[in-house]
Structure formats: C-alpha cells, structure tokens
Protein backbone atom coordinates (compact mmCIF):
# COMPACT_ATOMS: atom_id res chain seq x y z
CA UNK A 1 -25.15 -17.14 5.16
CA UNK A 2 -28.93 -17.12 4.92
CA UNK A 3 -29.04 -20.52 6.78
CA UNK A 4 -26.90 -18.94 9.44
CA UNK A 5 -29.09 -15.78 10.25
CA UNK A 6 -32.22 -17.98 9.90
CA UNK A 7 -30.62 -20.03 12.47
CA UNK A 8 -29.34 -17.37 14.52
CA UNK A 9 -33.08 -15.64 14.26
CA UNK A 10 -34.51 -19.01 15.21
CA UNK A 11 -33.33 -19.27 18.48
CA UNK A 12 -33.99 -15.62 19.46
CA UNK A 13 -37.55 -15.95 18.90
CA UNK A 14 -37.37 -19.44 20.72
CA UNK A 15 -35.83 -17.77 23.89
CA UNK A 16 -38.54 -14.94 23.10
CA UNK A 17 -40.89 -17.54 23.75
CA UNK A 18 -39.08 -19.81 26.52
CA UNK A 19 -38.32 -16.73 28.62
CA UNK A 20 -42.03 -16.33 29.85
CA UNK A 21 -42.64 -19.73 30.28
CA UNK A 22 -39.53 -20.80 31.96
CA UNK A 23 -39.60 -17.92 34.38
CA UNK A 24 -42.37 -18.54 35.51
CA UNK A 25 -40.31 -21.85 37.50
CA UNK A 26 -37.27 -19.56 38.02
CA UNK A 27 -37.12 -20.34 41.62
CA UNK A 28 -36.67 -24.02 40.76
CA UNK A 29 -34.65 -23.80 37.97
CA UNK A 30 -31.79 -21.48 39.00
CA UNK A 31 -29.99 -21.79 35.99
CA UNK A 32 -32.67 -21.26 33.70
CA UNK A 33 -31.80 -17.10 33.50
CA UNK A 34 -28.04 -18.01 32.81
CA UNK A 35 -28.80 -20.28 30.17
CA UNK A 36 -31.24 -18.30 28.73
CA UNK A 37 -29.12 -15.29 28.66
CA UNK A 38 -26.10 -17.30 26.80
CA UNK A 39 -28.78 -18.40 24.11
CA UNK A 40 -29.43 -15.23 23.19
CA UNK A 41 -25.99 -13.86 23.06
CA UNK A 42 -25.20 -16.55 20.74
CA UNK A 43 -28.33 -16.62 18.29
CA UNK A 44 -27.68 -12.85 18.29
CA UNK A 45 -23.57 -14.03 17.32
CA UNK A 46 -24.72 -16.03 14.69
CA UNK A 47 -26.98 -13.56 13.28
CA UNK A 48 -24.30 -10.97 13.79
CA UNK A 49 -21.99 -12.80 11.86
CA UNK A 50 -24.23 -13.73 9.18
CA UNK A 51 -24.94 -10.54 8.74
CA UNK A 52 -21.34 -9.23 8.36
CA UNK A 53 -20.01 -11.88 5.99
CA UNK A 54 -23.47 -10.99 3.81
CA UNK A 55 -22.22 -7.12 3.68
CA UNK A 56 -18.86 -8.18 3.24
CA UNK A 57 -19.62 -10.52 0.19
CA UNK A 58 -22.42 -8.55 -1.57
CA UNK A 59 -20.68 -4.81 -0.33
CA UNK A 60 -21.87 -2.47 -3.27
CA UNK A 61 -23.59 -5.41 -5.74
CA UNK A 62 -26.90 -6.57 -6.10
CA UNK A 63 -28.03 -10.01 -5.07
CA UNK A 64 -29.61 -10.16 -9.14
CA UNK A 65 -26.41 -8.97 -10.64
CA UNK A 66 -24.08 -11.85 -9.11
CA UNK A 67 -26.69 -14.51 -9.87
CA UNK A 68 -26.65 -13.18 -13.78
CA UNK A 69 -23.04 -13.34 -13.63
CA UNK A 70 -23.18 -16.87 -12.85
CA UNK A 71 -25.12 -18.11 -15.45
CA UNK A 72 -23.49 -16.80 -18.23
C-alpha cells in the first residue's frame, strides 16, 4: 500500500514538474497536454486506491497495535 501511494505521489509531482517545462513546446508537441492529463489521473488512481485499501485494512486500529499483534 505504502509503495503504491509513494508511487502514485511520484508521478504527480513529476507531471508537477513536466507540465511547465513541456508546455512551454506545446505547439510542437500536440499531445503533450493529453498525455499529461492521463498521468495525472492515474498517479492520482493509484494514490486513490492506496489510500482506500489503507482505510479499509487499518479502519479503527492503530498501525502500532497490528505490528504488536504480530510479534507475539
């Protein structure tokens, strides 16, 4: 789950970054906006998701409490 919403964080900020760079050539790259539009919607799935399945899983326990529970 973590390594989901780290990726999923990951390439937001890299589109955060590419955006104003890449539109900068817009005009020569016409599907540079497209592309960078369906990047986003799917870093912001996979956070989304992560995100979900972590309330889901850990709904009303503490992160501390299930690790004790494992080591005994």
């Amino acid at each position: 789950m973590l390594a989901s919403a780290l990726a999923g964080l990951i390439v937001i900020g890299f589109e955060a970054v590419e955006v104003p760079i890449i539109d900068r050539f817009a005009s020569a790259l016409p599907t540079a906006v497209p592309q960078q539009a369906l990047m986003t919607v799917l870093g912001l799935a996979c956070l989304g998701l992560a995100i979900s399945l972590w309330i889901v899983e850990y709904q009303g326990r503490s992160l501390l409490i299930k690790h004790a529970g494992h080591l005994s």
